[in-house]
PDB file of N, CA and C in Angstrom:
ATOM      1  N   UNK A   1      24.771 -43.124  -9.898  1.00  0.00           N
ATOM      2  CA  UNK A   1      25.517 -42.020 -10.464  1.00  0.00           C
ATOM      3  C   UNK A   1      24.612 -40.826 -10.742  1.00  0.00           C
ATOM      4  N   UNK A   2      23.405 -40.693 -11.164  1.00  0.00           N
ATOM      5  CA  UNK A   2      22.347 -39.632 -11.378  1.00  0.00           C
ATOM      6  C   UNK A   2      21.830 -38.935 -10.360  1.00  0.00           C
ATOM      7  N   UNK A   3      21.723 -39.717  -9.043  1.00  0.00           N
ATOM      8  CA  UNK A   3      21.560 -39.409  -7.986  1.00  0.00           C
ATOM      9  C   UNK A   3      22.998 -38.425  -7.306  1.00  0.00           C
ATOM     10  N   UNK A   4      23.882 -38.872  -7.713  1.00  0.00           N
ATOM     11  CA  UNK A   4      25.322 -38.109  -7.052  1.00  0.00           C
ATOM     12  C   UNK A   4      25.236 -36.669  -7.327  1.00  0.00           C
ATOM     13  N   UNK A   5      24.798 -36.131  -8.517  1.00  0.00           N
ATOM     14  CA  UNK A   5      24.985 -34.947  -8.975  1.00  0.00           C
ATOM     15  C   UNK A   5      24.407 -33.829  -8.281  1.00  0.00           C
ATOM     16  N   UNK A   6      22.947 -34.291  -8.256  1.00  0.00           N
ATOM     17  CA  UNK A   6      22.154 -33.179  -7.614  1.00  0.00           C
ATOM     18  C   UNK A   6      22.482 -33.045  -6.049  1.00  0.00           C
ATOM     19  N   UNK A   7      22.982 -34.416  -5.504  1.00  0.00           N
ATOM     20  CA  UNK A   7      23.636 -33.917  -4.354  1.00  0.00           C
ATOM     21  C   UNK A   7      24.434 -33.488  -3.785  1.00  0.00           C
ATOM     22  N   UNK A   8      25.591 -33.188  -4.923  1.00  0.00           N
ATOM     23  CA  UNK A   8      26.789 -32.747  -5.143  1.00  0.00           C
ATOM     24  C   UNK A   8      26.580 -30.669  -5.582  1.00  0.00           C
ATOM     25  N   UNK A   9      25.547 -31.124  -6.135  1.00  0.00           N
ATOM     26  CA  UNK A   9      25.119 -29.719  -6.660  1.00  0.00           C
ATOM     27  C   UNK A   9      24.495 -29.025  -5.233  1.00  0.00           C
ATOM     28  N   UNK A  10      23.907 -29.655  -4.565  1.00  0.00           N
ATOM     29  CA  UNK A  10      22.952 -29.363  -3.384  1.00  0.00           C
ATOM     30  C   UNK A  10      23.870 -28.550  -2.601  1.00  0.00           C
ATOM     31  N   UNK A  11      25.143 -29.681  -2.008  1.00  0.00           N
ATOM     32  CA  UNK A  11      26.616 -29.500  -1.009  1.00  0.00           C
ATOM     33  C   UNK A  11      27.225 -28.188  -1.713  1.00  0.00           C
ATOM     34  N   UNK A  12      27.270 -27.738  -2.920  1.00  0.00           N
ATOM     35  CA  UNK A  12      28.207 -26.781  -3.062  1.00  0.00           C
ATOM     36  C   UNK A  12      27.109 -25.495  -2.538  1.00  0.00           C
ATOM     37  N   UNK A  13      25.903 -25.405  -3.336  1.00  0.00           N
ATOM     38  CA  UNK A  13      25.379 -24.219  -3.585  1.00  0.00           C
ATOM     39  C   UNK A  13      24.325 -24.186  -1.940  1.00  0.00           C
ATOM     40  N   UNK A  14      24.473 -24.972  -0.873  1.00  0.00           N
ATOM     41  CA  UNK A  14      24.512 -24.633   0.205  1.00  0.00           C
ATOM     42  C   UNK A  14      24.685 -23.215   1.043  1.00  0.00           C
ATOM     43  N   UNK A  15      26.182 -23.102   0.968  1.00  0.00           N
ATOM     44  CA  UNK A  15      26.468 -21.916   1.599  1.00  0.00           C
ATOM     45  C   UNK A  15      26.116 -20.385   0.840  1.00  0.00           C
ATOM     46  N   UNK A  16      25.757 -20.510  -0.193  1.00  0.00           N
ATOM     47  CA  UNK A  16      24.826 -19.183  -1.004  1.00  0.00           C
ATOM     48  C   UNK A  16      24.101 -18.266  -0.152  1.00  0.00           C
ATOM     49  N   UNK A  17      22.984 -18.479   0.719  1.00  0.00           N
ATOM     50  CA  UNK A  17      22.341 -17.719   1.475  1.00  0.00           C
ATOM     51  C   UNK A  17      23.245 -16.706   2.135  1.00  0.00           C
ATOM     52  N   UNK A  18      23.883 -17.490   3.048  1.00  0.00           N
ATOM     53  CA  UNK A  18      24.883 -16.613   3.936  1.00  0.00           C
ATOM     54  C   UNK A  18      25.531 -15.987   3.635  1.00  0.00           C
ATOM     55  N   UNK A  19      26.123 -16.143   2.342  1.00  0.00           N
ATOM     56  CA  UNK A  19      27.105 -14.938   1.476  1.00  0.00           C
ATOM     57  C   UNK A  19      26.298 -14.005   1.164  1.00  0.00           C
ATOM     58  N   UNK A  20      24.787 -14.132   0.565  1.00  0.00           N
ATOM     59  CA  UNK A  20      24.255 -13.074  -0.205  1.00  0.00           C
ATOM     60  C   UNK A  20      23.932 -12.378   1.449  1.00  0.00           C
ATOM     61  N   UNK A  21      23.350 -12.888   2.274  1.00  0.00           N
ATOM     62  CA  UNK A  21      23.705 -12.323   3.740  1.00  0.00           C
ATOM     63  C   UNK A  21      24.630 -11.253   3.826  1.00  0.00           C
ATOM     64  N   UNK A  22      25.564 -11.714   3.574  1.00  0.00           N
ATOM     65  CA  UNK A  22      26.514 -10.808   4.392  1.00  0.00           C
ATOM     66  C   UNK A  22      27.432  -9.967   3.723  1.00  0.00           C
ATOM     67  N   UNK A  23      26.934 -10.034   2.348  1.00  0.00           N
ATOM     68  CA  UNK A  23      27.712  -9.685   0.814  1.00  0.00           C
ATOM     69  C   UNK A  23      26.601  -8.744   0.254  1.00  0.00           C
ATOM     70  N   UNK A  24      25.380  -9.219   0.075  1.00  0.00           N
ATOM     71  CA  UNK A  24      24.513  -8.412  -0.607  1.00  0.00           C
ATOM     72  C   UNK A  24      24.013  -6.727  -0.400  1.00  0.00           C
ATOM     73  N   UNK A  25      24.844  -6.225   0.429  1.00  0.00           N
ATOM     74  CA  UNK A  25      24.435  -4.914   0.749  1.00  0.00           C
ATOM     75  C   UNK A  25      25.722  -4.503  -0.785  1.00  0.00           C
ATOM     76  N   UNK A  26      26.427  -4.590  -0.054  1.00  0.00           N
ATOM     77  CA  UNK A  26      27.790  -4.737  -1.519  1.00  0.00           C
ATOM     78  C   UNK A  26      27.271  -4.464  -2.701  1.00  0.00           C
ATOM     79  N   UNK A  27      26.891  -5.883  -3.022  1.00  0.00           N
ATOM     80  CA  UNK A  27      26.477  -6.192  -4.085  1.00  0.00           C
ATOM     81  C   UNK A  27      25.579  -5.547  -5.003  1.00  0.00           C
ATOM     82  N   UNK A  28      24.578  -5.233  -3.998  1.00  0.00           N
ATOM     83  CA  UNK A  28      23.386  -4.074  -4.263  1.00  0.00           C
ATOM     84  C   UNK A  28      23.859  -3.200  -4.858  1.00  0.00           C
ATOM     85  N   UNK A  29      24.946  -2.531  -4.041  1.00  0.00           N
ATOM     86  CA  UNK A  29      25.634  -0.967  -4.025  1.00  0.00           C
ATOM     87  C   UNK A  29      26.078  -0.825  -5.588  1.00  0.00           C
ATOM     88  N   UNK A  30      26.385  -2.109  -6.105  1.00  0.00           N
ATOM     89  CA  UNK A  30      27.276  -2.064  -7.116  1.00  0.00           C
ATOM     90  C   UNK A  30      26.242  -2.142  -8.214  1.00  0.00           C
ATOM     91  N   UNK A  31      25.278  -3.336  -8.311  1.00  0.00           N
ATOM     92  CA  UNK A  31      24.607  -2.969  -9.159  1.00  0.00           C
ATOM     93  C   UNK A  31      23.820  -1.986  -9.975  1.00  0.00           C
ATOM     94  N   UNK A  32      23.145  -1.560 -11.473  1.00  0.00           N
ATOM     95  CA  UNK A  32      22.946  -0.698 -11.908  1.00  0.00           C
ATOM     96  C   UNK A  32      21.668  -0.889 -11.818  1.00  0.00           C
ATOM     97  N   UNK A  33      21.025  -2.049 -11.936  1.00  0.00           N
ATOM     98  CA  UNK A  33      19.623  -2.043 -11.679  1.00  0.00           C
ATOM     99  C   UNK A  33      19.241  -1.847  -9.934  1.00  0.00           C
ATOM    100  N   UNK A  34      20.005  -2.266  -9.118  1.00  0.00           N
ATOM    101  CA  UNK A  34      19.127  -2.121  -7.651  1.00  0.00           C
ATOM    102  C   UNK A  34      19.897  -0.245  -7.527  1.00  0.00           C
ATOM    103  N   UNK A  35      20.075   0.353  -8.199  1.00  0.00           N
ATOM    104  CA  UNK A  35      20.374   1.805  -7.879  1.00  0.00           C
ATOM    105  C   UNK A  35      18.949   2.457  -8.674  1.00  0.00           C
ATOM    106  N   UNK A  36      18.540   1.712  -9.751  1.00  0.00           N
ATOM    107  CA  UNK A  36      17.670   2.213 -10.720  1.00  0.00           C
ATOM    108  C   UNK A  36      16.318   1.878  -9.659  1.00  0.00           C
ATOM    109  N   UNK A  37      15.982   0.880  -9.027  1.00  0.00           N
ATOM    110  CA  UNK A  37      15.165   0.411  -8.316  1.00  0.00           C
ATOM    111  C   UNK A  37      14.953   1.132  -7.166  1.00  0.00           C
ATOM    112  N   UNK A  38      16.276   1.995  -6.744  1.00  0.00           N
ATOM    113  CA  UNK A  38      15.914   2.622  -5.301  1.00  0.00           C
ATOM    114  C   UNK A  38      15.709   3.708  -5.712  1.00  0.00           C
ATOM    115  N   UNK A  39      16.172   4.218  -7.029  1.00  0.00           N
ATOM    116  CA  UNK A  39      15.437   5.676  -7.256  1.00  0.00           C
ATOM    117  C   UNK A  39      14.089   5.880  -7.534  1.00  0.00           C
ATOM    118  N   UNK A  40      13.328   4.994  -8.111  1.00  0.00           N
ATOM    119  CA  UNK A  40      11.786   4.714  -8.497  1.00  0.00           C
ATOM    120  C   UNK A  40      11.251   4.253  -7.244  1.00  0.00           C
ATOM    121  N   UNK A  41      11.662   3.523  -6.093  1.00  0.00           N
ATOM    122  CA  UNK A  41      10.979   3.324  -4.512  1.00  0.00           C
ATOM    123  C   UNK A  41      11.510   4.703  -4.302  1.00  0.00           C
ATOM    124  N   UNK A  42      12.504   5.700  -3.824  1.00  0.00           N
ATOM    125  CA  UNK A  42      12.117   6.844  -3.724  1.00  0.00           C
ATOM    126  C   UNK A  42      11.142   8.227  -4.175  1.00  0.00           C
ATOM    127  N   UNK A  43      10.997   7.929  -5.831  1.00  0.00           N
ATOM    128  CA  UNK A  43      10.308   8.682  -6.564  1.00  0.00           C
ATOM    129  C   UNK A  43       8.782   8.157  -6.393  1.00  0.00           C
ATOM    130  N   UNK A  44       8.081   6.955  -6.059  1.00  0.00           N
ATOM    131  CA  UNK A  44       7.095   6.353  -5.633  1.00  0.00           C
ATOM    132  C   UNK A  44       6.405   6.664  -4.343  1.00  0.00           C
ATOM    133  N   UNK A  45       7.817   7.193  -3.079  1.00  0.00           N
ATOM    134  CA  UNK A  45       7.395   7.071  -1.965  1.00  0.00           C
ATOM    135  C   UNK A  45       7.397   8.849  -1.685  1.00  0.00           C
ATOM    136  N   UNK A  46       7.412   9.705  -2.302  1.00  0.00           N
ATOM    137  CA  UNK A  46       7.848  10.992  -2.282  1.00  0.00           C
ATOM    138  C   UNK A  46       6.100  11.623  -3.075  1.00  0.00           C
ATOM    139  N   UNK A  47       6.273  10.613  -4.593  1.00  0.00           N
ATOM    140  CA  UNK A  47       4.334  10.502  -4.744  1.00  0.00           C
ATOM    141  C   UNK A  47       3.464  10.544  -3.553  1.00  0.00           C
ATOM    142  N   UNK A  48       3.645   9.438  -3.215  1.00  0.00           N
ATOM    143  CA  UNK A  48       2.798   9.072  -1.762  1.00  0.00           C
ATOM    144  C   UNK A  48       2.382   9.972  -0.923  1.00  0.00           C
ATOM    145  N   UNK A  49       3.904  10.401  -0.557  1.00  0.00           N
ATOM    146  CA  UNK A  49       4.015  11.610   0.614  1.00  0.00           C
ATOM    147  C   UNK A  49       3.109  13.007   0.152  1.00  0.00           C
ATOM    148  N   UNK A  50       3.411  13.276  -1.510  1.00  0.00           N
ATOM    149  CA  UNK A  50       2.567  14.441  -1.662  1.00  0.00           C
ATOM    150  C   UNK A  50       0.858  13.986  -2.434  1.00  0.00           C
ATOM    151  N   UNK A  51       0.356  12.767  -1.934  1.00  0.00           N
ATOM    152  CA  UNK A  51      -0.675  12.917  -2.406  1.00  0.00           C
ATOM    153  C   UNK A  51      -1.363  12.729  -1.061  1.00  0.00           C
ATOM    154  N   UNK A  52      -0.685  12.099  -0.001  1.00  0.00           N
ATOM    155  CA  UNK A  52      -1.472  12.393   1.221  1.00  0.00           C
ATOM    156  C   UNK A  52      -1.392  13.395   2.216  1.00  0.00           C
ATOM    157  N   UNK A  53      -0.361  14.630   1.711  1.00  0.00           N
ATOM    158  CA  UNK A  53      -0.882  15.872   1.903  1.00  0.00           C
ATOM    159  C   UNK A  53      -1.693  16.351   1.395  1.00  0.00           C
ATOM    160  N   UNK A  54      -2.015  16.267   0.292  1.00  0.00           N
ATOM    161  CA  UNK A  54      -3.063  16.748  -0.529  1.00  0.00           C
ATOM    162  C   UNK A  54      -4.639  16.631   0.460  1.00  0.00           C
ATOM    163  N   UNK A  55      -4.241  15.137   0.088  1.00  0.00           N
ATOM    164  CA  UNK A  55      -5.480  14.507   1.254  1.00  0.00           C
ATOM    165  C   UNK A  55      -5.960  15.250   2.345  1.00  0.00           C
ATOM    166  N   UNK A  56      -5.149  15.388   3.254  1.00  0.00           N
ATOM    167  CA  UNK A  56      -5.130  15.706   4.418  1.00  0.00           C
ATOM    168  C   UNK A  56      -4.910  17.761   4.398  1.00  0.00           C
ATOM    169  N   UNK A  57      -4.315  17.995   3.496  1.00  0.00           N
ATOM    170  CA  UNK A  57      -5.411  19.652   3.461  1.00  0.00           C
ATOM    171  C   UNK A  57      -6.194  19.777   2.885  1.00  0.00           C
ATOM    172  N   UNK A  58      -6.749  18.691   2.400  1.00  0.00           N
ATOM    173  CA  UNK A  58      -8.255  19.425   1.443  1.00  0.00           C
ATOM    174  C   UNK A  58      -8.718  19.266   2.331  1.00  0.00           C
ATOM    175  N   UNK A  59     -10.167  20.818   2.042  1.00  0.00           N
ATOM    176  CA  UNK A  59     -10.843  21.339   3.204  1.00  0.00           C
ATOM    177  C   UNK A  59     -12.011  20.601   2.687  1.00  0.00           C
ATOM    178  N   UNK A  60     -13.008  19.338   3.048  1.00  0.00           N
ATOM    179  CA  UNK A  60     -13.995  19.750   2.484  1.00  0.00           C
ATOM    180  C   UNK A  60     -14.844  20.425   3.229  1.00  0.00           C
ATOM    181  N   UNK A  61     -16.045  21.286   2.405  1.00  0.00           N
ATOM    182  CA  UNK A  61     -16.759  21.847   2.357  1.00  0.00           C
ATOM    183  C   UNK A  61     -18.405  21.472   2.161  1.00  0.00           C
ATOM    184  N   UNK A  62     -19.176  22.027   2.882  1.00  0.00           N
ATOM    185  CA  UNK A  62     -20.345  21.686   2.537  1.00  0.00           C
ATOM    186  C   UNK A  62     -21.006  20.612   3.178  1.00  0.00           C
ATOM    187  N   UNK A  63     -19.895  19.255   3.711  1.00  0.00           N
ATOM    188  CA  UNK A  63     -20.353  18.050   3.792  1.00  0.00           C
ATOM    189  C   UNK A  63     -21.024  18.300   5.777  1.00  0.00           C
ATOM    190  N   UNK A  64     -22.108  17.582   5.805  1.00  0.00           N
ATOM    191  CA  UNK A  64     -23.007  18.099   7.260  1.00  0.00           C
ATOM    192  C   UNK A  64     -23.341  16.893   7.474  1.00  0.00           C
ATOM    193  N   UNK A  65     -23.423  16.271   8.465  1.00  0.00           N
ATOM    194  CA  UNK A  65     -23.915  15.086   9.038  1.00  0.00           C
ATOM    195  C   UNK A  65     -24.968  14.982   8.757  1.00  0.00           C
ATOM    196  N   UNK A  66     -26.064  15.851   9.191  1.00  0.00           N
ATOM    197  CA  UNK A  66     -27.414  16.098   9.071  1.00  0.00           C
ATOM    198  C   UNK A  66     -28.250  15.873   8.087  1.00  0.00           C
ATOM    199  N   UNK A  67     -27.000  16.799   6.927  1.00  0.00           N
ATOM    200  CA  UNK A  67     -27.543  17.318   5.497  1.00  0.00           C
ATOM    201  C   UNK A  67     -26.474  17.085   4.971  1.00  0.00           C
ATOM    202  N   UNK A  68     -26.135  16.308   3.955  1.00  0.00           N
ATOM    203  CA  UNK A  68     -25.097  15.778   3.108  1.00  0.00           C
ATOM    204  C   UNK A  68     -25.043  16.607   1.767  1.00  0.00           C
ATOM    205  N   UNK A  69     -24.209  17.509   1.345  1.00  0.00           N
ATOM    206  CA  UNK A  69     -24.470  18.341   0.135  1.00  0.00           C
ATOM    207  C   UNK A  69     -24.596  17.746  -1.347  1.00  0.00           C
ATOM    208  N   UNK A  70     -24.507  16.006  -1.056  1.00  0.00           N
ATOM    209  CA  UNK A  70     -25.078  15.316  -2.516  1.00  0.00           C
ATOM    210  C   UNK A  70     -26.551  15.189  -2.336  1.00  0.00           C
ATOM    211  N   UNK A  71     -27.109  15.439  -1.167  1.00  0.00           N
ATOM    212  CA  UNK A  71     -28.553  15.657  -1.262  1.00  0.00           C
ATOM    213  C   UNK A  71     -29.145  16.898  -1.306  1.00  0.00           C
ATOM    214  N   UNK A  72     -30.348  17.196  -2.221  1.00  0.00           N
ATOM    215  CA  UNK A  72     -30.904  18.164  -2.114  1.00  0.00           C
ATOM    216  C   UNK A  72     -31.911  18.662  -0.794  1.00  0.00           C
ATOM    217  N   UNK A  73     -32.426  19.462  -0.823  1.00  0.00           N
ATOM    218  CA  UNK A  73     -33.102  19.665   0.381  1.00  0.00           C
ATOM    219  C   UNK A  73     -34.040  18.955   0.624  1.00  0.00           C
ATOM    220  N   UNK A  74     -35.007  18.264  -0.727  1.00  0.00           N
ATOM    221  CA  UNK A  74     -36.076  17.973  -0.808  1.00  0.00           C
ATOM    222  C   UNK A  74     -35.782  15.876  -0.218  1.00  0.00           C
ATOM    223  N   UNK A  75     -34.604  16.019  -0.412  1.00  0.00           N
ATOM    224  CA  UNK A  75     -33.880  14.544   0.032  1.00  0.00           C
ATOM    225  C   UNK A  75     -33.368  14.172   1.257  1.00  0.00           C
ATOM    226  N   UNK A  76     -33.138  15.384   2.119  1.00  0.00           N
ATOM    227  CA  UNK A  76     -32.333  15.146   3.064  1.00  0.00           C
ATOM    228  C   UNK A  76     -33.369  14.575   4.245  1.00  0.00           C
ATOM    229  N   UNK A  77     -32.156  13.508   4.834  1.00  0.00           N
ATOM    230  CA  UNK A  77     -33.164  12.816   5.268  1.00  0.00           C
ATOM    231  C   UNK A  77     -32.785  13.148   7.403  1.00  0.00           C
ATOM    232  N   UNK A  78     -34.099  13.378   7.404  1.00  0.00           N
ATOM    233  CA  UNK A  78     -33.549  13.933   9.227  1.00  0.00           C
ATOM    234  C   UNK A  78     -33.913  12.705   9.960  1.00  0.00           C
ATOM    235  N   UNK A  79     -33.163  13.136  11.102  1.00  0.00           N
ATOM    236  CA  UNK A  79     -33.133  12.019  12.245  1.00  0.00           C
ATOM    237  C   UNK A  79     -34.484  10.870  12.358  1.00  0.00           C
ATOM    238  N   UNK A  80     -35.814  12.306  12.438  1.00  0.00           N
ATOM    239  CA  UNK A  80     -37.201  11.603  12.715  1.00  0.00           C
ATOM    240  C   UNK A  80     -37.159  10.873  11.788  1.00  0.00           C
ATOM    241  N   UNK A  81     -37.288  10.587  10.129  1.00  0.00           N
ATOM    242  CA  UNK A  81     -37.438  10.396   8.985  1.00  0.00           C
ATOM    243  C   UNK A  81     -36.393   8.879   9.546  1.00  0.00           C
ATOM    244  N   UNK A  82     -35.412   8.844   9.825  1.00  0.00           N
ATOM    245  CA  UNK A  82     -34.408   7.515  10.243  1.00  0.00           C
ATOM    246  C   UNK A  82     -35.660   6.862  10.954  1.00  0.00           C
ATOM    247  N   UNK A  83     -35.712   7.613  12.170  1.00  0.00           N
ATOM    248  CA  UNK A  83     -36.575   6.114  13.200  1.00  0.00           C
ATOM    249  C   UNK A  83     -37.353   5.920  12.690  1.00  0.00           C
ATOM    250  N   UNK A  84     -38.439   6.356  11.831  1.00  0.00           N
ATOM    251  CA  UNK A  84     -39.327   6.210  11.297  1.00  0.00           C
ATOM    252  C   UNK A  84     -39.141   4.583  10.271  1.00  0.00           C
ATOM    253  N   UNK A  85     -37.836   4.759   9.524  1.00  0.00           N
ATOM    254  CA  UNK A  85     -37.863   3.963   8.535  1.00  0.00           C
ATOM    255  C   UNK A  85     -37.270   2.694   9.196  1.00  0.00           C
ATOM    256  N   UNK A  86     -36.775   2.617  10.654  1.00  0.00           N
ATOM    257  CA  UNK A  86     -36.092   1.523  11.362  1.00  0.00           C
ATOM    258  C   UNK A  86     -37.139   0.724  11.821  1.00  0.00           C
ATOM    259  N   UNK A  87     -38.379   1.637  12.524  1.00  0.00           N
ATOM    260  CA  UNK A  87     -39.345   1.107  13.238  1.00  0.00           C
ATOM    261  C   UNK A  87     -40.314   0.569  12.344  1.00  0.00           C
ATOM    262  N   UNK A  88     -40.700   1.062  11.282  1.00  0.00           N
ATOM    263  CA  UNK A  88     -41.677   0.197  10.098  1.00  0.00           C
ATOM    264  C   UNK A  88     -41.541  -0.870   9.878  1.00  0.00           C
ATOM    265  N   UNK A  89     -39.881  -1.521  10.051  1.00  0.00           N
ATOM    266  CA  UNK A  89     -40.018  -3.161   9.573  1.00  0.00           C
ATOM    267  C   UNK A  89     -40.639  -3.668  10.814  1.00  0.00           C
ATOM    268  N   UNK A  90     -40.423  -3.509  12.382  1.00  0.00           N
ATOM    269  CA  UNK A  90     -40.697  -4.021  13.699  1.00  0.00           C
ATOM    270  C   UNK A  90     -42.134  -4.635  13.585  1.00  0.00           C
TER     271      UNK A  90
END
């Protein structure tokens, strides 16, 4: 008899998936929280959008392959100064 239940419980709540399938757009629509939820994924994704414009027009400035403007002059390190420090361990 203890055993009957949960399999009885199992057989009904079976077909659940497929309803929320084919019901849950509905359902959504109606609710007050998944309306509250799509306005904050819009207000989130609209963030996004204007912080990677931001991104993408900032000009930087200054920055040189060569000469990196967090280094001073007395730091910057040139090409020769590279092989130099590759070939010392050899």
């Amino acid at each position: 008899m203890g055993l009957l239940h949960p399999c009885f419980l199992a057989t009904i709540l079976t077909p659940l998936p497929g309803i929320f399938l084919k019901f849950g757009a509905v359902l959504r629509a109606r609710s007050k929280f998944a309306n509250e939820a799509n306005a904050q994924l819009a207000k989130l994704q609209q963030t996004r959008r204007e912080v990677q414009e931001r991104f993408e027009n900032k000009q930087v400035t200054g920055m040189d392959a060569k000469n990196p403007s967090f280094l001073t002059s007395q730091e910057s390190v040139t090409s020769d100064d590279k092989d130099k420090n590759l070939n010392h361990g050899l």
